[in-house]
PDB file of N, CA and C in Angstrom:
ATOM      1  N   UNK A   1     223.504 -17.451  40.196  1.00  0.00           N
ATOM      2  CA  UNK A   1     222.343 -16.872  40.826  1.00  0.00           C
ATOM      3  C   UNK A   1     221.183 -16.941  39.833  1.00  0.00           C
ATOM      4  N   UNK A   2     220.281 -17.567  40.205  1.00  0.00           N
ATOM      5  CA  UNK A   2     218.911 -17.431  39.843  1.00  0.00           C
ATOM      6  C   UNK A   2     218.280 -16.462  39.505  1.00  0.00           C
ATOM      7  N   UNK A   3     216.979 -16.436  38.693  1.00  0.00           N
ATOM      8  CA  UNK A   3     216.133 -14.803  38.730  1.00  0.00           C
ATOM      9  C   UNK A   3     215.338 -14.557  39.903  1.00  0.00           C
ATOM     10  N   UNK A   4     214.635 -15.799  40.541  1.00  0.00           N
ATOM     11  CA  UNK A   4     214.349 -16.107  42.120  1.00  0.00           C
ATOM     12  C   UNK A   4     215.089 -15.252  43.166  1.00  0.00           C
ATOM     13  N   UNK A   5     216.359 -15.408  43.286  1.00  0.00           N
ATOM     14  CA  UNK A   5     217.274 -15.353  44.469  1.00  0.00           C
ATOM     15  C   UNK A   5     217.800 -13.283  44.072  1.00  0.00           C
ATOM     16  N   UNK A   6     217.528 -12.872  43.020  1.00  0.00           N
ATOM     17  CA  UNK A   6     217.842 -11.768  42.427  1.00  0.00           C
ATOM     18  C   UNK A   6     216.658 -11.059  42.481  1.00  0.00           C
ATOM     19  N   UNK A   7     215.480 -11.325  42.383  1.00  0.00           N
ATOM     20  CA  UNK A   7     214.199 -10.420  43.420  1.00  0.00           C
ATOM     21  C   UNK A   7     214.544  -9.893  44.764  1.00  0.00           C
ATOM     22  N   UNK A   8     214.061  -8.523  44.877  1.00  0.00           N
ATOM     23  CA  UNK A   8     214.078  -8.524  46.997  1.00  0.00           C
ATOM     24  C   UNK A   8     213.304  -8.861  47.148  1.00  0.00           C
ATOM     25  N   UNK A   9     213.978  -9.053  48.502  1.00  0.00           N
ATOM     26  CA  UNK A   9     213.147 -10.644  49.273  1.00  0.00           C
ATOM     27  C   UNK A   9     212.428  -9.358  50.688  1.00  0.00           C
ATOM     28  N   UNK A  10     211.321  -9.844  50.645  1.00  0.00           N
ATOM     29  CA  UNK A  10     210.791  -8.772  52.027  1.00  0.00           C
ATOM     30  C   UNK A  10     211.184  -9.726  53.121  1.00  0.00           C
ATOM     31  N   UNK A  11     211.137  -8.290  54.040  1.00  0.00           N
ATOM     32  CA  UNK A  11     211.694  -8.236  55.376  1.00  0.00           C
ATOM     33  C   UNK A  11     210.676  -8.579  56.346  1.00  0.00           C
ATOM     34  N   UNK A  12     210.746  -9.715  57.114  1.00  0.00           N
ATOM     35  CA  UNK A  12     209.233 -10.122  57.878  1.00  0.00           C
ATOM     36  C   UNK A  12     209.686  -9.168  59.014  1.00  0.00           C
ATOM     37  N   UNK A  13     207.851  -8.939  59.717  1.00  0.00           N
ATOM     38  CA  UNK A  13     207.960  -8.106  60.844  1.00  0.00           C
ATOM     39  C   UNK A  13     208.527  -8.730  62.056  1.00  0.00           C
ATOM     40  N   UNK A  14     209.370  -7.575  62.957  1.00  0.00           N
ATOM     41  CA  UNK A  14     209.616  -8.572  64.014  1.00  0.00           C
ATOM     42  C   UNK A  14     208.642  -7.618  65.233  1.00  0.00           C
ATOM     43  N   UNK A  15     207.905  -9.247  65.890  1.00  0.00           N
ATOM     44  CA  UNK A  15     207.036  -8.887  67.248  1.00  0.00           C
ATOM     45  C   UNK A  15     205.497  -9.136  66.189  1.00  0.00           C
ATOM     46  N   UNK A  16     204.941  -8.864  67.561  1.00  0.00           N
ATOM     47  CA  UNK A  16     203.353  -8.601  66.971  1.00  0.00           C
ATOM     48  C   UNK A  16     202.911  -7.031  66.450  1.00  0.00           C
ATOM     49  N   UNK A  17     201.814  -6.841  65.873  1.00  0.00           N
ATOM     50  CA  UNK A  17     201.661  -6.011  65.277  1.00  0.00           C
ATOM     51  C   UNK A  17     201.146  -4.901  66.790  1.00  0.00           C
ATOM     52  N   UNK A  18     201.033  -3.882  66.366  1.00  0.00           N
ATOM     53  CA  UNK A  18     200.414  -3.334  68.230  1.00  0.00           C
ATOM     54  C   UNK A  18     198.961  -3.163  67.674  1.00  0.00           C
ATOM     55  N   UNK A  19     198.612  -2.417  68.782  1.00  0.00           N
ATOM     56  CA  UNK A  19     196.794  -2.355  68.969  1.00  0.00           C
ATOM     57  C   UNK A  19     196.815  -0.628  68.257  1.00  0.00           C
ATOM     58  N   UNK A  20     195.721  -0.351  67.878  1.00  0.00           N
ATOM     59  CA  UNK A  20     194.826   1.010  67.398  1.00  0.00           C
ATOM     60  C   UNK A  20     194.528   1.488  68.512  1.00  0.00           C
ATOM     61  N   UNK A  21     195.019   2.371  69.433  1.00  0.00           N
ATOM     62  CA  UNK A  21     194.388   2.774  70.181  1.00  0.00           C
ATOM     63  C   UNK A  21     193.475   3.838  69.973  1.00  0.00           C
ATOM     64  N   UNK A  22     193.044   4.509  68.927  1.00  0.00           N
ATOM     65  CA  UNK A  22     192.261   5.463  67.860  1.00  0.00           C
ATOM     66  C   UNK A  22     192.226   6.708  68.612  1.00  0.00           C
ATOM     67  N   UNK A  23     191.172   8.204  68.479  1.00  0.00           N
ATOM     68  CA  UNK A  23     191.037   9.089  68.971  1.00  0.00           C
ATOM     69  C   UNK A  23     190.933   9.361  69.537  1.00  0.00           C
ATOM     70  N   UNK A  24     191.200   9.934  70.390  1.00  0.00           N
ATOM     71  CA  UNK A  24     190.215  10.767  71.872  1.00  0.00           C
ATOM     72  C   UNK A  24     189.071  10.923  71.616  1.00  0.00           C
ATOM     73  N   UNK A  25     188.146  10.674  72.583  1.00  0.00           N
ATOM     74  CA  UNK A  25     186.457  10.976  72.396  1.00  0.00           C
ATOM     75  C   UNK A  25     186.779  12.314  72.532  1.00  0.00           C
ATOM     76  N   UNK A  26     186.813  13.177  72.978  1.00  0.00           N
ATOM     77  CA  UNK A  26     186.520  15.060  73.030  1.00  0.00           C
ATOM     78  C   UNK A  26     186.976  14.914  71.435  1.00  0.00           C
ATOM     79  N   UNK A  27     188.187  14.863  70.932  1.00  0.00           N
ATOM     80  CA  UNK A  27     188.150  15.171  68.973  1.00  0.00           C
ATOM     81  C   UNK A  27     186.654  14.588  68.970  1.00  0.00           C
ATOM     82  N   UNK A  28     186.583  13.596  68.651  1.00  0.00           N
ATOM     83  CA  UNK A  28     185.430  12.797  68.202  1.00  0.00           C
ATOM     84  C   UNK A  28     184.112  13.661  68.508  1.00  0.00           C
ATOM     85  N   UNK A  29     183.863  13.924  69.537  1.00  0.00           N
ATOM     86  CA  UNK A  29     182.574  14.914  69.543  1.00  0.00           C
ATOM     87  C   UNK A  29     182.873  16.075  69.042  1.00  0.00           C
ATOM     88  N   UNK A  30     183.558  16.973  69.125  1.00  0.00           N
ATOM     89  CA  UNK A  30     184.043  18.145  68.687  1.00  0.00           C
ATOM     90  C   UNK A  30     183.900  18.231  67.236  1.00  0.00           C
ATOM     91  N   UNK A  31     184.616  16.796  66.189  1.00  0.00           N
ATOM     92  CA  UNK A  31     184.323  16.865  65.043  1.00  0.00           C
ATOM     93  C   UNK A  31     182.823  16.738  64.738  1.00  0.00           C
ATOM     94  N   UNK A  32     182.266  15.576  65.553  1.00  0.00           N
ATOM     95  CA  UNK A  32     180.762  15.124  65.084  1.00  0.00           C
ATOM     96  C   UNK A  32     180.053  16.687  65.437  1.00  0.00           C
ATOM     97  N   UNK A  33     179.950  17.460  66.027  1.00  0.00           N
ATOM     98  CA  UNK A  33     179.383  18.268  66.606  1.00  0.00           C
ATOM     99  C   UNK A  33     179.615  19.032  64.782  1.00  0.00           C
ATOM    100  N   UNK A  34     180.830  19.566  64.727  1.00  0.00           N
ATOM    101  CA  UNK A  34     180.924  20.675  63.434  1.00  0.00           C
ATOM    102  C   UNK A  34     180.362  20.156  62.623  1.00  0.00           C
ATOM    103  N   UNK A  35     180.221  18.791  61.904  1.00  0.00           N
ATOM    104  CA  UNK A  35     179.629  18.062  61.208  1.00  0.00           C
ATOM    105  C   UNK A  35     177.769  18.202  61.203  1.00  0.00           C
ATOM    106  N   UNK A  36     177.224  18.196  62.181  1.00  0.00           N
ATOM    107  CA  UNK A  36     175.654  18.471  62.803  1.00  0.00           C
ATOM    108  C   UNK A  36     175.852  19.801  62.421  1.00  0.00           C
ATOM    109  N   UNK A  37     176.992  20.731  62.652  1.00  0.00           N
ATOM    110  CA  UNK A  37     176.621  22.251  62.459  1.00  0.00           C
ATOM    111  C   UNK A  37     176.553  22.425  60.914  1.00  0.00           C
ATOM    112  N   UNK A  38     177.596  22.150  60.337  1.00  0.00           N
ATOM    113  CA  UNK A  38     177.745  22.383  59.024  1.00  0.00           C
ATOM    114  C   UNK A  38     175.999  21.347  58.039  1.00  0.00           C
ATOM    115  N   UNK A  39     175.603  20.251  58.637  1.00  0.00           N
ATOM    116  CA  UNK A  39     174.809  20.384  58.130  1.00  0.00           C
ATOM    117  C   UNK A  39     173.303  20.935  58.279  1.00  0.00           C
ATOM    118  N   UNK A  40     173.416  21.480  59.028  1.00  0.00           N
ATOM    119  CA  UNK A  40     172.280  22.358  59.676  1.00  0.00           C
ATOM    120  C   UNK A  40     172.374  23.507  58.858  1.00  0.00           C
ATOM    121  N   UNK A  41     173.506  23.933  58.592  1.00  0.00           N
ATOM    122  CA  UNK A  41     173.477  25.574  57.642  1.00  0.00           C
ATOM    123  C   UNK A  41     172.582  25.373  56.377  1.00  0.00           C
ATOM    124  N   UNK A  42     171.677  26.021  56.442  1.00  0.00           N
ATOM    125  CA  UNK A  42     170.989  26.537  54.689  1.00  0.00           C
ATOM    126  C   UNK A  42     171.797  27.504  54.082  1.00  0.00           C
ATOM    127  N   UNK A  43     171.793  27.409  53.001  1.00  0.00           N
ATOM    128  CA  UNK A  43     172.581  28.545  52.237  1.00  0.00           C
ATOM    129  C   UNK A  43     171.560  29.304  51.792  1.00  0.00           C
ATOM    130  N   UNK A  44     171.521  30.790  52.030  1.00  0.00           N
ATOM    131  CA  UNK A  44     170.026  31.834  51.184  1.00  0.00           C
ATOM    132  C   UNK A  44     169.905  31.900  49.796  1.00  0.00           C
ATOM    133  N   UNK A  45     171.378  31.287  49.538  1.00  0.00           N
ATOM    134  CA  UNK A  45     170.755  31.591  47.783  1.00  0.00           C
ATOM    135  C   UNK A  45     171.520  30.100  47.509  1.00  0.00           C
ATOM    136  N   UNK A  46     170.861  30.201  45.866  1.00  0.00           N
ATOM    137  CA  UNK A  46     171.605  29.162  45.108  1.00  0.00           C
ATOM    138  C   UNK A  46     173.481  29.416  45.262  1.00  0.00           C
ATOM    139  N   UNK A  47     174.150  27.923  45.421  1.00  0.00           N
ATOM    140  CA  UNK A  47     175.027  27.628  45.141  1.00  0.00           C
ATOM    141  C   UNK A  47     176.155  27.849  44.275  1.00  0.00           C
ATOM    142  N   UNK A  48     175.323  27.999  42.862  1.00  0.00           N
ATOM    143  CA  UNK A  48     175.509  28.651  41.221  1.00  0.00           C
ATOM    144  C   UNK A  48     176.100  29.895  41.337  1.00  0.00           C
ATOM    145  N   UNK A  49     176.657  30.383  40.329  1.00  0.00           N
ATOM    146  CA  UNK A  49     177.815  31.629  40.034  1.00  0.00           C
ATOM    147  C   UNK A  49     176.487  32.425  40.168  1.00  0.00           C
ATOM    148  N   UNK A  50     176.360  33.792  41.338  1.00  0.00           N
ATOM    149  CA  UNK A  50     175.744  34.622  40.862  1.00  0.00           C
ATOM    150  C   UNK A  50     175.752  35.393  40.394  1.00  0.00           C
ATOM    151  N   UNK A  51     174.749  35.818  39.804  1.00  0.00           N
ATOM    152  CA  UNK A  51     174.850  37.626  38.594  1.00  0.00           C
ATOM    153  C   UNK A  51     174.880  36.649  37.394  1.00  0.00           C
ATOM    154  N   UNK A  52     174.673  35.588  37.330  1.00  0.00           N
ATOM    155  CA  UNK A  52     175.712  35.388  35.756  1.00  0.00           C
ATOM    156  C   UNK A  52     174.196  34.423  35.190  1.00  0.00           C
ATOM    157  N   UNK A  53     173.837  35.338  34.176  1.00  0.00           N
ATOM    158  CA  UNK A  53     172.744  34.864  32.996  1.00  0.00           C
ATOM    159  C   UNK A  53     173.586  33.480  32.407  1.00  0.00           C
ATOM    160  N   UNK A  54     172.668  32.210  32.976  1.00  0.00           N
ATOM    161  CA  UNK A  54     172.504  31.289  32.086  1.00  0.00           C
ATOM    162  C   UNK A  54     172.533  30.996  30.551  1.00  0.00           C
ATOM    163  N   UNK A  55     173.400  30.670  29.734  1.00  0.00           N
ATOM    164  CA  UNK A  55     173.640  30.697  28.028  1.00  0.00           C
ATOM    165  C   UNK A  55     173.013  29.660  27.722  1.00  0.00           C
ATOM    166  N   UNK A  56     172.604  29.618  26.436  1.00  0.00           N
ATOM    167  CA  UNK A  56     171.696  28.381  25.887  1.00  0.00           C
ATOM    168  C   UNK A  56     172.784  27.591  25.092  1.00  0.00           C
ATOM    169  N   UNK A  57     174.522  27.762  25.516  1.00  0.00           N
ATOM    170  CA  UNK A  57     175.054  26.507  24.826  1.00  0.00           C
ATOM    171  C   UNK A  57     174.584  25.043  25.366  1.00  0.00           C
ATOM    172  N   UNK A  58     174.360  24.294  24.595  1.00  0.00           N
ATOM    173  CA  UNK A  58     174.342  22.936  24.959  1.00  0.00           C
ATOM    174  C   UNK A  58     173.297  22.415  25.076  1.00  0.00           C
ATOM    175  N   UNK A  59     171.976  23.497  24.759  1.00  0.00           N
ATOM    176  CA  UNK A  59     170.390  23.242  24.834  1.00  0.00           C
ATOM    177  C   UNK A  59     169.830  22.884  23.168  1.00  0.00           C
ATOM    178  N   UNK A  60     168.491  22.003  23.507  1.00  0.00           N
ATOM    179  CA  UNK A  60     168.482  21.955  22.201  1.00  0.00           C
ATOM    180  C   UNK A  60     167.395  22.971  21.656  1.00  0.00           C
ATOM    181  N   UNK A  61     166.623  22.473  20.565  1.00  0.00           N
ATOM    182  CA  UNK A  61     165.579  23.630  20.244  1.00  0.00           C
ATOM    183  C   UNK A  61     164.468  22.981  21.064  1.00  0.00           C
ATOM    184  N   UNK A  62     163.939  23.755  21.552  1.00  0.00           N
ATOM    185  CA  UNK A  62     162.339  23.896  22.535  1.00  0.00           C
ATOM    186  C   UNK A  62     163.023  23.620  24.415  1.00  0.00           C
ATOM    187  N   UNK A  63     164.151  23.664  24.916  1.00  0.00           N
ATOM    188  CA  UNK A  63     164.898  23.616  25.647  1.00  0.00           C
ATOM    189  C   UNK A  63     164.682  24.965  26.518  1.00  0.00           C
ATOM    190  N   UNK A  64     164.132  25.114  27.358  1.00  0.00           N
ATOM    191  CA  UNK A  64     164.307  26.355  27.677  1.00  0.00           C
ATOM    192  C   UNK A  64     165.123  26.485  28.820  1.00  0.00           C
ATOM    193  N   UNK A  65     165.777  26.923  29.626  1.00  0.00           N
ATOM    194  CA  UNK A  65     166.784  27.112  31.098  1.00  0.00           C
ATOM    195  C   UNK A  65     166.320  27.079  32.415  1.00  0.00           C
TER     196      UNK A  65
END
């Protein structure tokens, strides 16, 4: 035996491959819809940890925050 014949050998598919028949349109709007909602939300404040004073590690001199 060969080093050839001592590899696995893949298994071809049998038939054709089938079709995607993909999502339901109702998911599909339902998601796109939360998507339009979620980006419509403003947030009232910054994002950032609040309460929490900014530190000057990592600033240089004349750097201000």
């Amino acid at each position: 035996m060969n080093a050839a014949e001592s590899l696995p050998h893949r298994i071809p598919f049998v038939g054709p491959p089938s079709t995607y028949v993909g999502v339901p349109a109702e998911v599909v709007e339902r998601f796109a819809y939360a998507v339009r909602e979620w980006a419509a939300a403003t947030p009232s404040e910054s994002s950032r940890c609040r309460g929490v004073e900014p530190s000057s590690i990592g600033r240089t001199n004349g750097e201000v925050a």
